[in-house]
Protein backbone atom coordinates (compact mmCIF):
# COMPACT_ATOMS: atom_id res chain seq x y z
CA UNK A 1 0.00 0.00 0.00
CA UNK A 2 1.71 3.35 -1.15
CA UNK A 3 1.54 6.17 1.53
CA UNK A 4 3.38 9.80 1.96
CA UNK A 5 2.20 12.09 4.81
CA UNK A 6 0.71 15.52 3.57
CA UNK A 7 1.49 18.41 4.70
CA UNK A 8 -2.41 19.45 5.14
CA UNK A 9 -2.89 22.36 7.42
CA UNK A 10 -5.40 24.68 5.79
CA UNK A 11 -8.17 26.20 3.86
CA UNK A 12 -11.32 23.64 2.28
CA UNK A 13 -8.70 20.68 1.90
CA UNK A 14 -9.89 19.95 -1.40
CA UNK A 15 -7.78 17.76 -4.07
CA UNK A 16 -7.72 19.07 -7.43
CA UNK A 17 -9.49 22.17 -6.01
CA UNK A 18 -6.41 24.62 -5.33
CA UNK A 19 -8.18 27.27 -3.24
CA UNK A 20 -7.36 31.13 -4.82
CA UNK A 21 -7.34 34.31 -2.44
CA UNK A 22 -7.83 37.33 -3.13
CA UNK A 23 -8.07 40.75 -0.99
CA UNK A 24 -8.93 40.02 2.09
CA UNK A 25 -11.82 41.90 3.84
CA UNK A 26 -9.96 42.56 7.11
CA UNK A 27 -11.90 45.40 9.23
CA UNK A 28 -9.19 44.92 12.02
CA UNK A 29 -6.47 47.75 13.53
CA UNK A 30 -6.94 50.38 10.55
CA UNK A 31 -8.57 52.85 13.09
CA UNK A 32 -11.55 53.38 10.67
CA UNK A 33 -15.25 53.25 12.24
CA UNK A 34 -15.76 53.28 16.05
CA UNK A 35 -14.76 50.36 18.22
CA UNK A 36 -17.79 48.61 19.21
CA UNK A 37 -17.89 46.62 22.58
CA UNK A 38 -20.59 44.72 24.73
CA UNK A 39 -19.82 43.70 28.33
CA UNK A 40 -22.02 41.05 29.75
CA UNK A 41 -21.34 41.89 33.54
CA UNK A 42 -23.08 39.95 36.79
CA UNK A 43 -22.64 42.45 39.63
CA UNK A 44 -23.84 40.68 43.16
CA UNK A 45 -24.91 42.53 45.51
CA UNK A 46 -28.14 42.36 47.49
CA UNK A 47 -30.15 41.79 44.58
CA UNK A 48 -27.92 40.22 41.65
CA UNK A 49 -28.03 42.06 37.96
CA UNK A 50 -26.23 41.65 34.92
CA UNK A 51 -25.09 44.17 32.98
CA UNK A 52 -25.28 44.25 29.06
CA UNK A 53 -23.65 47.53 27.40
CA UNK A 54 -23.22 48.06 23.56
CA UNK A 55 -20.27 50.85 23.09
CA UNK A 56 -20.43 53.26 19.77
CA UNK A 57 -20.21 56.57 20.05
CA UNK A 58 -22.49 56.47 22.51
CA UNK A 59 -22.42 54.02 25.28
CA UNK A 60 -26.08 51.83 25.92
CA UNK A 61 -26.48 49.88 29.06
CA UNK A 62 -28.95 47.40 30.03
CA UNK A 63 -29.55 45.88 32.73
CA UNK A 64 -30.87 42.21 32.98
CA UNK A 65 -31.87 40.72 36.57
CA UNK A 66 -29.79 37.20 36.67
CA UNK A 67 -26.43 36.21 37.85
CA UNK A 68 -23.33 35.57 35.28
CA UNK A 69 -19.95 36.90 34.65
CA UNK A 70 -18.60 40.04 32.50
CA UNK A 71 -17.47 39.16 29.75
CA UNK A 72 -16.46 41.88 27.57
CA UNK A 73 -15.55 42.13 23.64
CA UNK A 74 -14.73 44.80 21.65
CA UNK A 75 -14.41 44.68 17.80
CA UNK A 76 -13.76 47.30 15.17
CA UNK A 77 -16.28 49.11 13.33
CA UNK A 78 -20.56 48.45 13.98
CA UNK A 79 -22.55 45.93 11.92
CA UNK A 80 -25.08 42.94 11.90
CA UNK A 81 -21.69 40.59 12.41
CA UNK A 82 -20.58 42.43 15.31
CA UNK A 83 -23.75 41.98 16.86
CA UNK A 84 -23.55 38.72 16.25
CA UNK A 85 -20.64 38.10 18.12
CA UNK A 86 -21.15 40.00 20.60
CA UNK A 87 -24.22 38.88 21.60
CA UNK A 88 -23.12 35.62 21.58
CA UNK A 89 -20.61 36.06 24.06
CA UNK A 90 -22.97 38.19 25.99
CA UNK A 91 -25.08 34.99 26.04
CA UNK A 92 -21.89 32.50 27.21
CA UNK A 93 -21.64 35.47 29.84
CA UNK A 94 -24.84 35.09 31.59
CA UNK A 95 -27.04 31.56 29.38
CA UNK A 96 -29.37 31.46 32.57
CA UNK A 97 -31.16 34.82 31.95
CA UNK A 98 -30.25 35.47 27.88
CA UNK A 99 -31.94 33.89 25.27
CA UNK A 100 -29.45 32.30 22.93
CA UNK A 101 -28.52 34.20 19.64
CA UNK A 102 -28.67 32.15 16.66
CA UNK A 103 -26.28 29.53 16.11
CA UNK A 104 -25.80 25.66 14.93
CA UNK A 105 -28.13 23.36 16.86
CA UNK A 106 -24.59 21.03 17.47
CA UNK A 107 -23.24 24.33 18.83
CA UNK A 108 -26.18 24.49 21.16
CA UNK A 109 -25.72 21.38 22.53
CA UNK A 110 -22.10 21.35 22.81
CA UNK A 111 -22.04 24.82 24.49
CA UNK A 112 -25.03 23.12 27.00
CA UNK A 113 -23.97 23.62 30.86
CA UNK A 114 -20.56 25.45 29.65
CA UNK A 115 -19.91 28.50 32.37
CA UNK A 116 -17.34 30.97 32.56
CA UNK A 117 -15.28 30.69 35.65
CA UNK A 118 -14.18 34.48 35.81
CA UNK A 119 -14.40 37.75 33.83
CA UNK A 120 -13.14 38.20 30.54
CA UNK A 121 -11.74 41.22 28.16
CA UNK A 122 -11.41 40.25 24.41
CA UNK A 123 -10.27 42.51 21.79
CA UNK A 124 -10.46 40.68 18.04
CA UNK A 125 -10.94 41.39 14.43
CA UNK A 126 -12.97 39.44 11.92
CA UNK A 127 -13.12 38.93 7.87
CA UNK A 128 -15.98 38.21 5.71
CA UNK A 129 -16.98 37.55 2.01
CA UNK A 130 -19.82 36.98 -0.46
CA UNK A 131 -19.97 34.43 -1.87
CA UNK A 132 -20.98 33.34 -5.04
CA UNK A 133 -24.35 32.46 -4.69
CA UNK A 134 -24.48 36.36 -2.59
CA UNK A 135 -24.95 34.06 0.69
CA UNK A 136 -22.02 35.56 3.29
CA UNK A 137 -19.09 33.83 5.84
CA UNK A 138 -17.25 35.00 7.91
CA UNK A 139 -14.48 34.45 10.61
CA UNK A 140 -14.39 36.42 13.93
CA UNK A 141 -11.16 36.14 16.05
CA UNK A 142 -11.45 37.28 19.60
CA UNK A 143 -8.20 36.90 21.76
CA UNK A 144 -7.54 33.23 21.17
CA UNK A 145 -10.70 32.11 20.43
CA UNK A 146 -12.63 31.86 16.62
CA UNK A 147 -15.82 32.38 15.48
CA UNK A 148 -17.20 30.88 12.48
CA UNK A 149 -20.44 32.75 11.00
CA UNK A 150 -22.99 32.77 8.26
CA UNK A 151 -25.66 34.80 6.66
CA UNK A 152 -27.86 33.27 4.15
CA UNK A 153 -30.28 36.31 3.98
CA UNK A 154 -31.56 36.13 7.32
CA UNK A 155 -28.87 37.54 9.56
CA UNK A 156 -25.65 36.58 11.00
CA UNK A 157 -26.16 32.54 12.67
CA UNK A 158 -22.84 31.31 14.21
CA UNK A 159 -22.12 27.98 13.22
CA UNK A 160 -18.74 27.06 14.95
CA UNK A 161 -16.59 28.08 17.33
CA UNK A 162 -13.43 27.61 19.10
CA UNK A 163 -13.65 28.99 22.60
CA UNK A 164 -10.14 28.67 24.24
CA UNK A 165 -10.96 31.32 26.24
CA UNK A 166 -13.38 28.51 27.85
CA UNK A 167 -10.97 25.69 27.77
CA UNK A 168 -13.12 23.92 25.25
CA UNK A 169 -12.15 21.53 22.00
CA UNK A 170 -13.07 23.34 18.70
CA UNK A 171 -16.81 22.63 17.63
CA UNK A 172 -16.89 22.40 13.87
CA UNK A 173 -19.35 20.44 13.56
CA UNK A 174 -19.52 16.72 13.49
CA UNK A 175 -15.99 15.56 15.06
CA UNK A 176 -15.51 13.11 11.88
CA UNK A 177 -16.31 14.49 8.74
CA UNK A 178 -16.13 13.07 4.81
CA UNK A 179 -16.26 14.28 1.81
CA UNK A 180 -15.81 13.22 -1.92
CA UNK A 181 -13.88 15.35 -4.23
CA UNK A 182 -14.33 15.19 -8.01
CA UNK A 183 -12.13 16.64 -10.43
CA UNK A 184 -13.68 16.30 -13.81
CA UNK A 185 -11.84 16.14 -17.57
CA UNK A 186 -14.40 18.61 -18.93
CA UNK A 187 -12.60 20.08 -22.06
CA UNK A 188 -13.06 23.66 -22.77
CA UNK A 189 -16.60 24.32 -24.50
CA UNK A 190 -17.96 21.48 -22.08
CA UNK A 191 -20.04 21.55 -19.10
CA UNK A 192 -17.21 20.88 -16.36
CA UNK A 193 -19.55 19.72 -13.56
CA UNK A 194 -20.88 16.86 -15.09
CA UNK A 195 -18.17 15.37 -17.42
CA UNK A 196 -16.25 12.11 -16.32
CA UNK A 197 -14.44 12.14 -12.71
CA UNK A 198 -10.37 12.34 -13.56
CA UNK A 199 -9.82 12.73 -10.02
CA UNK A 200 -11.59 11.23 -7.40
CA UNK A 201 -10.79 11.52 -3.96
CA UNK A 202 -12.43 10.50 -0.42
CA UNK A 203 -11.26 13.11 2.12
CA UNK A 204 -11.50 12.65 6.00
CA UNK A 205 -10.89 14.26 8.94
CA UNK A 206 -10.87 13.90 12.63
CA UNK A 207 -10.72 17.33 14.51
CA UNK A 208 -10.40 15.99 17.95
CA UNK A 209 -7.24 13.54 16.60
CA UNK A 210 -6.17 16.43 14.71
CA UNK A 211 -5.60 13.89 11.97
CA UNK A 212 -6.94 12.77 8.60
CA UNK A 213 -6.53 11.20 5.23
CA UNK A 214 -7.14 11.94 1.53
CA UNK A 215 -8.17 8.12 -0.32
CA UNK A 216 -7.62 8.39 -3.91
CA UNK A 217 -9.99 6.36 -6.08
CA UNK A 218 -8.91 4.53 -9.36
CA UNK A 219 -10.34 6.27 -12.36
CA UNK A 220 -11.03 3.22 -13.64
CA UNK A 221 -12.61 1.29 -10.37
CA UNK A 222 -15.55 -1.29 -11.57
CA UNK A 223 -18.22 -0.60 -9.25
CA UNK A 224 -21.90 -1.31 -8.91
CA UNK A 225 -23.53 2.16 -10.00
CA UNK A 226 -27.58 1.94 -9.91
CA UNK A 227 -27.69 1.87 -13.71
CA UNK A 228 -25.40 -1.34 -13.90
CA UNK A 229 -21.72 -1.84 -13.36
CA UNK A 230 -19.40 0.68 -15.09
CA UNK A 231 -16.05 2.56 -14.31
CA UNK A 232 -16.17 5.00 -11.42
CA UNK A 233 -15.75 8.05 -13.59
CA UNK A 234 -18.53 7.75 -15.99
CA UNK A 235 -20.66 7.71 -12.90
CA UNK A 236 -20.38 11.18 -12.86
CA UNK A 237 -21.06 11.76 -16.43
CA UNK A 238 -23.69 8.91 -16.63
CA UNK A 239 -25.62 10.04 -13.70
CA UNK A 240 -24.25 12.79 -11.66
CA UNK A 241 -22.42 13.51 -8.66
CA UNK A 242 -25.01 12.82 -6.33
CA UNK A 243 -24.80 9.55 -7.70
CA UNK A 244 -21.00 8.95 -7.69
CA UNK A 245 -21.21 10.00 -3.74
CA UNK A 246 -24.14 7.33 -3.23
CA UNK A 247 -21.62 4.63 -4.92
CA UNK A 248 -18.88 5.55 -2.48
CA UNK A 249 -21.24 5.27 0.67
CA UNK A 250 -21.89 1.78 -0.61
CA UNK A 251 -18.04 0.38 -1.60
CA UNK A 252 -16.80 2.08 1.70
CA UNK A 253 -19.57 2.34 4.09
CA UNK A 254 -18.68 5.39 5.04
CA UNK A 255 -20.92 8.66 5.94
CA UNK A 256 -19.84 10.94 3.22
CA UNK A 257 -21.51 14.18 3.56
CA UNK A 258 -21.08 15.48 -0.16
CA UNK A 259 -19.05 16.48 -2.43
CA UNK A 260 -16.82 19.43 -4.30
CA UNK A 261 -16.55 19.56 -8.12
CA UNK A 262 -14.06 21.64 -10.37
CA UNK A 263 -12.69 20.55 -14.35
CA UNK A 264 -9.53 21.55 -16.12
CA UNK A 265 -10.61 25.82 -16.76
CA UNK A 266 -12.04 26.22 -13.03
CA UNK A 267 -8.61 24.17 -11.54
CA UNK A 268 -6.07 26.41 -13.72
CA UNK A 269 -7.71 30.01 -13.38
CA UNK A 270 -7.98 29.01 -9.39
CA UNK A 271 -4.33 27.99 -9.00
CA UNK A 272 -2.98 31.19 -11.09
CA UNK A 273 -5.41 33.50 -8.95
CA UNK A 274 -4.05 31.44 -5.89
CA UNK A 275 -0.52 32.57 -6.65
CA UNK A 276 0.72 29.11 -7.82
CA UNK A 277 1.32 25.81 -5.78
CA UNK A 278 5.19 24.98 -4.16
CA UNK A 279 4.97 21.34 -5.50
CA UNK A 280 8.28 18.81 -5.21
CA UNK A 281 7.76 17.24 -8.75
CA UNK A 282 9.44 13.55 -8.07
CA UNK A 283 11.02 12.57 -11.31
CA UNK A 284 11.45 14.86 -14.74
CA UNK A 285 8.38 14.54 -16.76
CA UNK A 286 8.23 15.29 -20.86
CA UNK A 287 4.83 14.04 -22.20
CA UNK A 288 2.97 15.24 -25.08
CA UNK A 289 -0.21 13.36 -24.18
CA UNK A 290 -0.89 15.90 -21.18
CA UNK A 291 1.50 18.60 -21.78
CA UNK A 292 3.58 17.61 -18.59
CA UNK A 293 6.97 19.17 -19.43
CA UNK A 294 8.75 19.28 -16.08
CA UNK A 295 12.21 19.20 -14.29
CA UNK A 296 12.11 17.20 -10.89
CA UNK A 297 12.30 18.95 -7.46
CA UNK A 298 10.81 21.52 -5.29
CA UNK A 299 9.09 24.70 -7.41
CA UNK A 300 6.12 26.89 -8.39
CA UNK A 301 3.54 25.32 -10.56
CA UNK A 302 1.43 27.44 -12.02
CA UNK A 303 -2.67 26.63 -13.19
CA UNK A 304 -1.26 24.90 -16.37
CA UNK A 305 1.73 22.75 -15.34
CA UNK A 306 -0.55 21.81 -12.10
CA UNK A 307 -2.97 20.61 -14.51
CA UNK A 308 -0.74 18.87 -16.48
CA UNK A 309 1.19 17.53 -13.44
CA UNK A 310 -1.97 15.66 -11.72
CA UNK A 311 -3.07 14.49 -15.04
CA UNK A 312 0.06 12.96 -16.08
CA UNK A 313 -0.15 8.97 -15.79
CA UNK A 314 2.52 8.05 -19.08
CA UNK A 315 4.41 6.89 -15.92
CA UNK A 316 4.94 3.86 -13.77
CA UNK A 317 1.80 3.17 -12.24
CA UNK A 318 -0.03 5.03 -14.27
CA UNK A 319 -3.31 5.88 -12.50
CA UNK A 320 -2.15 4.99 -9.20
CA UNK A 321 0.92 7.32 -9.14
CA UNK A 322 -0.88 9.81 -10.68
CA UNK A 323 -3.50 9.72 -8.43
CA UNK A 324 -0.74 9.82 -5.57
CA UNK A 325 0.71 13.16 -7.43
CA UNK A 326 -3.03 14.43 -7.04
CA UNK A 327 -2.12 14.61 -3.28
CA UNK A 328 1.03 16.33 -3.82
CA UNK A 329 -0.35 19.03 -5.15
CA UNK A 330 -3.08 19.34 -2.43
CA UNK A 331 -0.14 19.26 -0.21
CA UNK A 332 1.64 22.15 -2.07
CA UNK A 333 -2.29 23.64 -2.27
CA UNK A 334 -3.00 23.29 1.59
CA UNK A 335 0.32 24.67 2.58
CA UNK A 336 -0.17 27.91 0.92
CA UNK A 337 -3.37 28.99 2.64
CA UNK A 338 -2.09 27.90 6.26
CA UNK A 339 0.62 30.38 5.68
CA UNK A 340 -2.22 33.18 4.90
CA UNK A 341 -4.28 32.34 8.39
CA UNK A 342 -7.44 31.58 9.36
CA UNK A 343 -8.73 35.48 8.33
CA UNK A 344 -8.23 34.42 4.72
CA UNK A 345 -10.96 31.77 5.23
CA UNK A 346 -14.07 33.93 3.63
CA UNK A 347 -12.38 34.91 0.83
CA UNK A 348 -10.92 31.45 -0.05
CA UNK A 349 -14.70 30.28 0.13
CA UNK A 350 -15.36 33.01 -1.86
CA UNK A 351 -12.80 31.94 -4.46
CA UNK A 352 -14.32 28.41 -4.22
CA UNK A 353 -17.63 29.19 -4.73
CA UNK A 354 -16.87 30.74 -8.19
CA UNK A 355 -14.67 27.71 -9.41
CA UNK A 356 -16.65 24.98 -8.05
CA UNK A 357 -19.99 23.05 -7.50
CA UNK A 358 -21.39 21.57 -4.18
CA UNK A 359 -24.12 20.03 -2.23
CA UNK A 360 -22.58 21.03 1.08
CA UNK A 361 -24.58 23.84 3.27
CA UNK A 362 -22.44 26.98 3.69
CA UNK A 363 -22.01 26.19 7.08
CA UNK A 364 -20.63 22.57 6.87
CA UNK A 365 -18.45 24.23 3.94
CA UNK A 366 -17.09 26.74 6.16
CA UNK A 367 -17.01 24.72 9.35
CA UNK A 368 -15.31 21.69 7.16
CA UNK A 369 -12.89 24.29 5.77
CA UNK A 370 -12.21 25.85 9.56
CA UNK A 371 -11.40 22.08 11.27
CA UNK A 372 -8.40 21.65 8.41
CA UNK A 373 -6.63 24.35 10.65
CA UNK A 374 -6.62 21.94 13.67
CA UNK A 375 -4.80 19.23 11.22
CA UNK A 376 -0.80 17.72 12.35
CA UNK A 377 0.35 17.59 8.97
CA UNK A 378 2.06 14.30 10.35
CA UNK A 379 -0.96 12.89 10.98
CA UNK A 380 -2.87 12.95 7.39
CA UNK A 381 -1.70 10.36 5.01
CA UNK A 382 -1.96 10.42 1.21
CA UNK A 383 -2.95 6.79 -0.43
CA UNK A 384 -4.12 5.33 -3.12
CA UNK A 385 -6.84 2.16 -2.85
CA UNK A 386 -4.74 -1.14 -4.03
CA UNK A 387 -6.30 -2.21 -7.08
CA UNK A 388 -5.13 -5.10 -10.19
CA UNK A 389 -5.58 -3.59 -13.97
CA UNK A 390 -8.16 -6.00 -15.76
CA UNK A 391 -10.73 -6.47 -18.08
CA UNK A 392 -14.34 -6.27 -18.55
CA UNK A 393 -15.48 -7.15 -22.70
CA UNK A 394 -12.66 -4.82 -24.57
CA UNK A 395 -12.96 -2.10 -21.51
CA UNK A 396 -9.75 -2.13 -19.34
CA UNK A 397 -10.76 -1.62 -15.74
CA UNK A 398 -9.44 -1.90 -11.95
CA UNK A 399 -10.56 -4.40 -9.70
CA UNK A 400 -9.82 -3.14 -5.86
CA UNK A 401 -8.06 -5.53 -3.99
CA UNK A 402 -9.70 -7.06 -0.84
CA UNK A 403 -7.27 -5.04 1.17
CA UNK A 404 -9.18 -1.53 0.51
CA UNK A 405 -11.78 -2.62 2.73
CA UNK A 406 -9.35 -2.99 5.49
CA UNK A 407 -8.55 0.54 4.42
CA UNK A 408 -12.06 1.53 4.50
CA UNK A 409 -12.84 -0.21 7.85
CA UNK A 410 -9.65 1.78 9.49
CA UNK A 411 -10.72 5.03 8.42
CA UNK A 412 -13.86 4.87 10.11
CA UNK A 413 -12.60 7.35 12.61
CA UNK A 414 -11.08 9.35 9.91
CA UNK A 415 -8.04 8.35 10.84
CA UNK A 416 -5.66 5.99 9.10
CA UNK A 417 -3.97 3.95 11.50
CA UNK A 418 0.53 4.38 11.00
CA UNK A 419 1.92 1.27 9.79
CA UNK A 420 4.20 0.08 12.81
């Protein structure tokens, strides 16, 4: 079984799908606007209060009856998303006597029975971005802590959070998460979303492990589809994504939540507006058949080498090392948008959102994007599923070896185990 540890520490984690970033929409430090702060304060005396003030150029002050703790955060500028967050922390402050603002149900129910042990002061900054669809993220630091936020025309709902400030785990959601990523071979003039999968990849991840893997797929797997057996990457072409997820819940068992889509246009303009991906190219590569003209070792690959790069399989292998390059360039990819920081989260969705199709809510988008931050880039593996080259009539397929579903079973925690 062929493995290399990634090094996987940021951004949406998404194989072919090199997230781009562009200016970031940092209201943080500049001195524009008025500072905006709300202090959730429980003073006891003879008759207990709690104090709620909202600071602008005015200062408001409420008072609520109800014991609880100040907790104080101040943010730069006023808005909807400063609200947001500061309500919420006015709510962690004193939960007995506030009504909860709007957040993830999860959130809810992880935050249940949670109490602040003494008075805090935060100062943070936050970043958001419009997506494609106009639906809005954003990312709200706060001292050490991050909030994760979304508006889909409604107002500001916070959807994760990591409250070290609390001495809590991040909540991002569910603690294992999956999801299939689909690069299609969609030639210009054709519908990219829908053409054959090229690259097909099963990622996982395991926040509280702060570990994870990225399972590459033969292109040519022979699987049971619901129209009949076929290769794995018509199914996406034959039926559609939807279905190609479906077919990888039942050959792995395994919860996937959804999937991310991108073809050969979206994956080049995204990696040239990303800046190019650092990439350690193994061996020299000269072939005509996908334009992979390359010297070996460490470099920049732009949209069109890091095309031709993950599509190259005139090698040995074939398929299988190419399909292992795949996570070399997620590697170079993932690298890049740890070194911008979590505040560049927004506008990498933002980036993704024009160069790519999903079924994922915004919030398990951002929230699966967030958790790749918590990721030991020792402890997510790159492999490809063991498979023998055959043949079905005149097609040439790959039959998976009985060892992928030890592979499978293992990465039920979405983890794979080290081999000793």
């Amino acid at each position: 079984m062929q493995k290399r540890t990634l090094t996987i520490a940021g951004g949406i984690a998404a194989t072919l799908i090199t997230a781009s970033v562009g200016t970031l929409l940092l209201f943080g430090g500049s001195g524009d606007g008025s500072a905006t702060s709300i202090t959730a304060a429980a003073i006891t005396t003879s008759a207990p209060t709690t104090t709620v003030a909202t600071t602008t150029t005015a200062t408001t002050t409420t008072t609520i009856p109800g014991p609880g703790r100040v907790v104080t955060l101040t943010l730069p500028e006023t808005g909807a998303l400063q609200s947001a967050a500061m309500a919420f922390y006015a709510w962690l402050g004193d939960p007995d006597t506030l009504e909860p603002p709007p957040m993830a149900e999860g959130l809810a129910a992880f935050l249940e029975g949670v109490r602040f042990e003494e008075d805090l002061d935060l100062t943070g900054e936050f970043a958001r971005a419009t997506l494609a669809d106009a639906n809005r993220v954003a990312v709200v630091t706060a001292g050490d802590d991050v909030l994760l936020a979304v508006d889909e025309g409604a107002g500001w709902v916070i959807v994760g959070a990591k409250l070290n400030s609390l001495g809590l785990d991040p909540w991002y959601g569910p603690t294992v998460r999956f999801v299939m990523i689909i690069g299609t071979d969609a030639r210009p003039g054709y519908i990219e979303r829908v053409f054959r999968g090229d690259s097909l990849h099963l990622l996982s991840s395991n926040v509280a492990e702060g570990a994870g893997a990225l399972i590459g797929f033969p292109r040519d797997a022979w699987v049971q589809a619901p129209y009949g057996r076929d290769k794995l990457t018509h199914v996406n072409a034959t039926a559609d994504s939807e279905t190609l997820v479906q077919v990888v819940r039942d050959i792995t068992g395994l919860p996937v939540e959804g999937y991310l889509v991108t073809g050969f246009k979206s994956f080049r303009r995204m990696v040239d507006a990303f800046g190019g991906v650092v990439v350690n190219v193994p061996f020299a590569m000269n072939d005509p058949k996908s334009s992979a003209f390359l010297v070996a070792g460490e470099q920049i690959l732009w949209g069109q080498n890091a095309l031709a790069f993950s599509r190259n399989r005139s090698i040995n292998g074939g398929d299988f090392t190419r399909s292992f390059h795949q996570g070399i360039v997620i590697a170079g990819a993932l690298d890049g948008v740890q070194s911008r920081g979590l505040l560049d989260l927004p506008n990498l969705l933002k980036l993704l959102s024009e160069y790519t199709w999903t079924d994922l809510s915004i919030a398990d988008l951002l929230t699966l994007a967030a958790g790749t931050y918590e990721m030991d880039p020792e402890k997510v593996v790159n492999l490809v599923l063991p498979g023998r080259v055959g043949n079905v009539g005149a097609a040439s397929v790959v039959f998976l070896e009985p060892e992928a579903e030890d592979i499978y079973r293992d990465l039920e925690d979405g983890v794979i185990t080290p081999d000793e």
